[in-house]
Protein backbone atom coordinates (compact mmCIF):
# COMPACT_ATOMS: atom_id res chain seq x y z
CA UNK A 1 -19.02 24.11 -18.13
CA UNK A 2 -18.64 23.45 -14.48
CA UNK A 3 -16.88 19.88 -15.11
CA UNK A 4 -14.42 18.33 -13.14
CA UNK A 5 -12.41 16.06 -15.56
CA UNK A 6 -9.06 13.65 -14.75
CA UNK A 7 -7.65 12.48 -18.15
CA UNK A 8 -6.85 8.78 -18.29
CA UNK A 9 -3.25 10.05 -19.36
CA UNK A 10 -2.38 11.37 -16.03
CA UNK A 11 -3.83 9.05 -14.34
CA UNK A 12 -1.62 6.32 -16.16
CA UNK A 13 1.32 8.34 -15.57
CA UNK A 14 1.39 8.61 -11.54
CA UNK A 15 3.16 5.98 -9.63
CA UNK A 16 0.18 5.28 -7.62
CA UNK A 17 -2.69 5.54 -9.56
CA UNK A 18 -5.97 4.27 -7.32
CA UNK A 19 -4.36 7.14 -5.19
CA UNK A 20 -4.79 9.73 -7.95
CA UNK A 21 -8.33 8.53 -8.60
CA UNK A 22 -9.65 8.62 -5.42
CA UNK A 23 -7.94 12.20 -4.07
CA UNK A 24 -9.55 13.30 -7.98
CA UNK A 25 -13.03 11.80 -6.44
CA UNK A 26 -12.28 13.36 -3.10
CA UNK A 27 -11.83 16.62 -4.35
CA UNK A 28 -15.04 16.77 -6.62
CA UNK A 29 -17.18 15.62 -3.84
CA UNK A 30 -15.65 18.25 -1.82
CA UNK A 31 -16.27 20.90 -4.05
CA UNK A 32 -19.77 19.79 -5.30
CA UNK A 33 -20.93 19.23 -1.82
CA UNK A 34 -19.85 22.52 -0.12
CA UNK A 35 -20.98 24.24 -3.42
CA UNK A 36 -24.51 22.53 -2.55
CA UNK A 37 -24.77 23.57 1.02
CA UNK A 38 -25.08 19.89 2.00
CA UNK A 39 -24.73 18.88 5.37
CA UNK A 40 -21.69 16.91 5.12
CA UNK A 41 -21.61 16.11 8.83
CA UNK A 42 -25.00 14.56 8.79
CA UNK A 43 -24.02 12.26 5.33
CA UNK A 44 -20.55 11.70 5.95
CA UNK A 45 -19.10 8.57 7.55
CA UNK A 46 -15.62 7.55 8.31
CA UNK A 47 -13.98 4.92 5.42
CA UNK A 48 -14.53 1.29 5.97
CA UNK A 49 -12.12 -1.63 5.30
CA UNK A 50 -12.18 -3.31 1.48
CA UNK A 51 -14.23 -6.40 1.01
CA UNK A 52 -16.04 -4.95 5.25
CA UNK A 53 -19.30 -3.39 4.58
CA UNK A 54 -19.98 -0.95 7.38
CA UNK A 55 -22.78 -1.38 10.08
CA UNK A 56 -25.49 0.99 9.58
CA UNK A 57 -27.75 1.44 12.32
């Protein structure tokens, strides 16, 4: 079906799991957005710092 699914099991069972999330989130967005054609350079910005919204300008 073209679904990119991360059962809560294995997510409960890493030792770190915000990390597993987030590479899992990582890795979709990857895939769906070179699958698209986007231009990742032009929407893509380096991560921020928690709780530090980035500038936009």
């Amino acid at each position: 079906m073209g679904e990119f699914v991360l059962p809560y099991a294995v997510v409960r069972a890493e030792d770190d799991p915000d990390a597993a999330v987030c590479a899992f989130l990582e890795s979709t967005y990857e895939a769906a957005a070179d699958l698209a054609a986007w231009d990742r350079e032009a929407l893509e910005c380096p991560r921020g710092t928690p709780r530090h919204p980035r500038l936009v300008g």
